[in-house]
Protein backbone atom coordinates (compact mmCIF):
# COMPACT_ATOMS: atom_id res chain seq x y z
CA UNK A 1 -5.65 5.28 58.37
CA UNK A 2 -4.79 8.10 56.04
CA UNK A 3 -2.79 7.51 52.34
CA UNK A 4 -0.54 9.91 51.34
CA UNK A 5 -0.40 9.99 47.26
CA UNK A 6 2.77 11.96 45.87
CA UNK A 7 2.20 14.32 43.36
CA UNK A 8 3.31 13.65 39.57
CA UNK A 9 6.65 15.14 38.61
CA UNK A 10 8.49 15.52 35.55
CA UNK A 11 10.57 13.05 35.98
CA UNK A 12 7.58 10.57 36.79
CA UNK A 13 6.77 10.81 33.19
CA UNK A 14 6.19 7.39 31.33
CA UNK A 15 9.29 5.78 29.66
CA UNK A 16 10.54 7.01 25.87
CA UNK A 17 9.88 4.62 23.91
CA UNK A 18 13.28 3.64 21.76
CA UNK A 19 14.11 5.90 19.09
CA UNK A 20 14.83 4.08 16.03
CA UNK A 21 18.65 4.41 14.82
CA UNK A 22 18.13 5.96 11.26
CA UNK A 23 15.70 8.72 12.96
CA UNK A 24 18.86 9.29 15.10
CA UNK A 25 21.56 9.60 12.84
CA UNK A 26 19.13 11.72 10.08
CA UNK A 27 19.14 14.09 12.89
CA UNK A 28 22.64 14.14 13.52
CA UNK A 29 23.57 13.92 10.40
CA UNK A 30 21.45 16.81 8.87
CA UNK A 31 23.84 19.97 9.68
CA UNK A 32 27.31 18.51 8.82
CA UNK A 33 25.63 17.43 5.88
CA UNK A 34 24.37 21.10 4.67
CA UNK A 35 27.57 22.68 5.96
CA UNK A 36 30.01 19.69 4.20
CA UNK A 37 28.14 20.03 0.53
CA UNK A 38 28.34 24.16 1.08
CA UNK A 39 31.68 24.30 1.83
CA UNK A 40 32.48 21.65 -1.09
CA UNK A 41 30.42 23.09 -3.30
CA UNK A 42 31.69 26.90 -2.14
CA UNK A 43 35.15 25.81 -3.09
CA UNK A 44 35.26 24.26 -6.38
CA UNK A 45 32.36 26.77 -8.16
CA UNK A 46 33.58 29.32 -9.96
CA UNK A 47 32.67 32.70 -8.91
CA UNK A 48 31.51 31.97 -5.69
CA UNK A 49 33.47 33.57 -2.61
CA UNK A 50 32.59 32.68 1.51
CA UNK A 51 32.79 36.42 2.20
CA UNK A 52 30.51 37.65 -0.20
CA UNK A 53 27.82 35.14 -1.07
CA UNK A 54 25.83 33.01 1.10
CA UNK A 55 25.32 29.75 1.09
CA UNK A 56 22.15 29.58 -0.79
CA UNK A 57 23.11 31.32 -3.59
CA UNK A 58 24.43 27.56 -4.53
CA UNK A 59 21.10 26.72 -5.77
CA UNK A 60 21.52 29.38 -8.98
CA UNK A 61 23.24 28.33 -12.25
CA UNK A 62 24.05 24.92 -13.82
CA UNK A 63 24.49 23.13 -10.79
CA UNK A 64 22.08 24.56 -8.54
CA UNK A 65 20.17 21.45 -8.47
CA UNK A 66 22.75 19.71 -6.56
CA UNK A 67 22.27 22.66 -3.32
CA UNK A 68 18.06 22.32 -4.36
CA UNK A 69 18.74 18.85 -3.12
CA UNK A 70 21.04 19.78 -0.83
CA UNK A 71 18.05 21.75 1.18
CA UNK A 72 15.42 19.22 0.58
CA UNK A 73 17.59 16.25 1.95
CA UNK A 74 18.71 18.61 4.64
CA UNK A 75 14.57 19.44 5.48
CA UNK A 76 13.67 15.78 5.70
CA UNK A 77 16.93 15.05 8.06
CA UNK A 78 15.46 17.60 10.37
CA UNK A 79 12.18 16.25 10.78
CA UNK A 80 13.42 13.11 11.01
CA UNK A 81 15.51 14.60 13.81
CA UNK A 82 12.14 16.24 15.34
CA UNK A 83 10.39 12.59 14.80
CA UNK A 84 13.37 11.28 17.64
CA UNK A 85 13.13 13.83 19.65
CA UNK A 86 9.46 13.66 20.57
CA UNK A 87 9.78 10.20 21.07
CA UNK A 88 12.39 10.58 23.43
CA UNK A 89 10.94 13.72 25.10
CA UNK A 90 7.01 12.23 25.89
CA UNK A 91 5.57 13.22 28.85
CA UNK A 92 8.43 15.48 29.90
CA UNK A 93 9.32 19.40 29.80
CA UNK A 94 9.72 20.02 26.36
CA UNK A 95 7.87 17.34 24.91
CA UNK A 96 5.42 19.20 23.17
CA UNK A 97 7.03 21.97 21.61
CA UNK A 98 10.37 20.97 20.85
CA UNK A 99 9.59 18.88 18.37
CA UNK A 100 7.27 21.07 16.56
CA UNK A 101 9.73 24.23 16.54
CA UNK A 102 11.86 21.38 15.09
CA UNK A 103 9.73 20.12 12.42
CA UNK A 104 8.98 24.05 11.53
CA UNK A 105 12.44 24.22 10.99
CA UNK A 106 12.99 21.12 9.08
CA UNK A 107 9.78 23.11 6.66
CA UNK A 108 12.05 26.17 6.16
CA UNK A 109 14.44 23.88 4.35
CA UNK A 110 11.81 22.63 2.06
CA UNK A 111 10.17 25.91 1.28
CA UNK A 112 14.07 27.02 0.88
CA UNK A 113 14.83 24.04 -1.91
CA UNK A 114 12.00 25.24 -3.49
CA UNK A 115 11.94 28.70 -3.52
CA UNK A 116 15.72 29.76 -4.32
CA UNK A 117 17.56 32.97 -3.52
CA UNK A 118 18.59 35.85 -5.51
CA UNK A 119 21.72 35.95 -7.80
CA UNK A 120 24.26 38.90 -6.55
CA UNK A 121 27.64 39.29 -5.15
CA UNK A 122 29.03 38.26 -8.75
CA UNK A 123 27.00 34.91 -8.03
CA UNK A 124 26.11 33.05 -10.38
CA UNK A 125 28.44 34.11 -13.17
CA UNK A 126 26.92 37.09 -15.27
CA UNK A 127 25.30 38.32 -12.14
CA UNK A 128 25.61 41.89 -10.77
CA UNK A 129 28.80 42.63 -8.69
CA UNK A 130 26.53 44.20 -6.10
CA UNK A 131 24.57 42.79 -3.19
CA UNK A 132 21.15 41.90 -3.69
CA UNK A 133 19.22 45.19 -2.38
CA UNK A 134 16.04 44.44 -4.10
CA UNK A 135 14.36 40.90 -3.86
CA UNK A 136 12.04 39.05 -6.25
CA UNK A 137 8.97 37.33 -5.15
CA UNK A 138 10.87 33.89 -4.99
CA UNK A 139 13.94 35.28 -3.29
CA UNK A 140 11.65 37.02 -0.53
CA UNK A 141 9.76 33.53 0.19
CA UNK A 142 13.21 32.11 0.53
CA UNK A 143 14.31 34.86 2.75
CA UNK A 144 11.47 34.86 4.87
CA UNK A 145 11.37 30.55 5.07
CA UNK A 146 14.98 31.31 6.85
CA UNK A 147 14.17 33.46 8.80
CA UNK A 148 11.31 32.07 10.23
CA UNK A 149 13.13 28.17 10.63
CA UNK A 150 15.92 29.81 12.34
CA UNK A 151 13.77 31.85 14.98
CA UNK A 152 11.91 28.62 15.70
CA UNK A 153 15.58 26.42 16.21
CA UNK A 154 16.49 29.02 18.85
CA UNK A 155 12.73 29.18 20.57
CA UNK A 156 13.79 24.87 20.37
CA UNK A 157 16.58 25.49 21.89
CA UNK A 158 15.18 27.26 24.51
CA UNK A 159 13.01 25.04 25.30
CA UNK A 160 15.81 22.38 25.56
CA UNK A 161 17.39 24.10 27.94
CA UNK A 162 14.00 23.45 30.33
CA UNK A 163 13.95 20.13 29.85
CA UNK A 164 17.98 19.61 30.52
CA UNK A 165 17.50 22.16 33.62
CA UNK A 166 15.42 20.27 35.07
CA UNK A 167 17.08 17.15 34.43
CA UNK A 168 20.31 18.62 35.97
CA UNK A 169 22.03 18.95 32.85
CA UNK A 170 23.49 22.16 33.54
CA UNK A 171 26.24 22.14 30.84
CA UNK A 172 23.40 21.17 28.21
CA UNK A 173 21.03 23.76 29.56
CA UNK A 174 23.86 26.91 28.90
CA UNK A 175 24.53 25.80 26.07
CA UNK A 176 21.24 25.30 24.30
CA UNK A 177 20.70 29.28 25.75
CA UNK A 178 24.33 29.87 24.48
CA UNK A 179 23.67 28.45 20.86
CA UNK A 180 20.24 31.00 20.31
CA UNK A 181 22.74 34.13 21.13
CA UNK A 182 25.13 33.17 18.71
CA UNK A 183 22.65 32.39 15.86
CA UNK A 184 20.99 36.06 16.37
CA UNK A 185 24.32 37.64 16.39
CA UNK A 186 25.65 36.10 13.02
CA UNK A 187 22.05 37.02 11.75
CA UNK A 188 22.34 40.25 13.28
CA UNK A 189 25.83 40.86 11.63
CA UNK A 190 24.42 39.41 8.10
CA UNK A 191 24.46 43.31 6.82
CA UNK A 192 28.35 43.67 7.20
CA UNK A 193 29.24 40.44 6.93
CA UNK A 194 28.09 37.50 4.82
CA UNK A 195 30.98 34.76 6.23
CA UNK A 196 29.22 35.92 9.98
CA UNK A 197 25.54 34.82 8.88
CA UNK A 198 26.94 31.67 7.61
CA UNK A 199 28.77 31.35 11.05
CA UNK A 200 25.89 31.77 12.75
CA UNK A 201 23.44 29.58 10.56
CA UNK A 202 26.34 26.79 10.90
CA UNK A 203 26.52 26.94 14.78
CA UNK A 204 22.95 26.49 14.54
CA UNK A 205 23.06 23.36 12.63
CA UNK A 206 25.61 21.66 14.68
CA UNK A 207 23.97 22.60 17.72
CA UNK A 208 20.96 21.01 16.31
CA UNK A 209 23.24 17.70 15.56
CA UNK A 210 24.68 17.99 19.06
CA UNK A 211 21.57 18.05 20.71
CA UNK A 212 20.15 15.34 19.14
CA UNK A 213 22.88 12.89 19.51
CA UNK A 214 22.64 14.07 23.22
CA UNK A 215 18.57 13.06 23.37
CA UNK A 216 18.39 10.27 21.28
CA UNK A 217 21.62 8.07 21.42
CA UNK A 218 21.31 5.56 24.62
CA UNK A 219 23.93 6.71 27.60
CA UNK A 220 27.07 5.20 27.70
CA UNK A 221 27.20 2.94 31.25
C-alpha cells in the first residue's frame, strides 16, 4: 500500500495569530496622521507655501518641535504597523521581508525627527528665497533617511503584491505595483516640483494605511 503525502503550499502555512487592535489602527493611522498635521501645520505657518517647501521644512523655527514629533510619532506608528503585519503574514509569501522593509521605513522617520532638513524656499522666516542647493551635514542625513525609507516602502510593496497574487487578490496585487510607480515619479519630479514629491510621499503613506487595514483588520462575513 503506497501513501501519497501532498506537498506544503503557501496557503498551508500555520494560522496568523490575531493582531492586536492598537497595532492595527497605529498602522492605519500613521499616514493620515503625517499628512493631516502637514497640511494643518502648512496652512496656518507663516511663510510656508505647498509649492515651494516640503513638508519637512516644518520641523525649522519656533514650532518645529511640533513636526519633530510629528515624525517620531509617525516612525513608531509604522513599526507598529510592521509589528501587525508580520503577525498576520507568518509562514506565508511575504512574511519575512515585508515587515522588515516596513520597520526600515518606520526608522527613516526617526532618523528624520531627529535629524531635520534645511531652511530654504523663504522657510523658516529669515531664510533664503532660494532652494536649498547646498546641504549641511544634518540636512543630508535627513535627506538620505528619506530616501532610503521610501525605496524600502515600495520594495514592501512589492513584495505585497506576491503575497496578494498568490492569494488571488488581483486588485490588491496592481495596486501595491501601482503605488511604487507613483512614489518614484513624485520623487522623480521633486526637482521641478515640490507639491509633486509631497504627492508622491503622501500616496505612499496612504497606501501604507490601506494596506494595512487590508492585512490586519478581520474580513467582513
Amino acid at each position: 500500500m503506497s501513501q501519497t503525502l501532498d506537498a506544503p503550499t503557501a496557503l498551508d502555512a500555520p494560522p496568523a495569530r490575531p493582531v492586536p487592535r492598537l497595532l492595527s489602527a497605529a498602522g492605519i493611522a500613521a499616514g493620515p496622521l503625517f499628512l493631516a498635521a502637514g497640511v494643518a501645520q502648512g496652512l496656518t505657518r507663516e511663510g510656508f507655501d505647498f509649492t515651494r517647501n516640503a513638508l519637512s521644512q516644518l520641523s525649522l523655527g519656533a514650532l518645529g518641535w511640533i513636526q519633530v514629533a510629528v515624525f517620531l510619532l509617525t516612525g513608531l506608528l509604522v513599526i507598529g504597523s510592521a509589528i501587525a503585519v508580520r503577525r498576520t503574514l507568518r509562514g506565508t509569501p511575504g512574511g519575512t521581508w515585508a515587515p522588515r522593509l516596513l520597520v526600515a521605513f518606520g526608522t527613516s522617520f526617526l532618523v528624520a525627527g531627529v535629524f531635520s532638513a534645511d531652511p530654504g524656499a523663504g522657510f523658516p522666516a529669515g531664510a533664503p528665497e532660494e532652494r536649498v542647493t547646498s546641504l549641511s551635514a544634518h540636512g543630508t542625513v535627513h535627506l538620505l533617511a528619506g530616501t532610503a525609507g521610501y525605496l524600502a516602502l515600495c520594495a514592501a510593496f512589492l513584495v505585497l503584491a506576491r503575497h496578494f497574487t498568490v492569494r488571488g487578490q488581483r486588485g490588491w496585487a496592481l495596486a501595491s505595483r501601482l503605488v511604487p510607480v507613483g512614489v518614484l515619479a513624485g520623487f522623480a519630479a521633486s526637482a521641478t516640483s515640490v507639491a509633486a514629491f509631497t504627492a508622491g510621499a503622501g500616496l505612499g503613506l496612504l497606501g501604507l494605511s490601506a494596506v494595512t487595514a487590508r492585512l490586519t483588520l478581520p474580513a467582513r462575513k
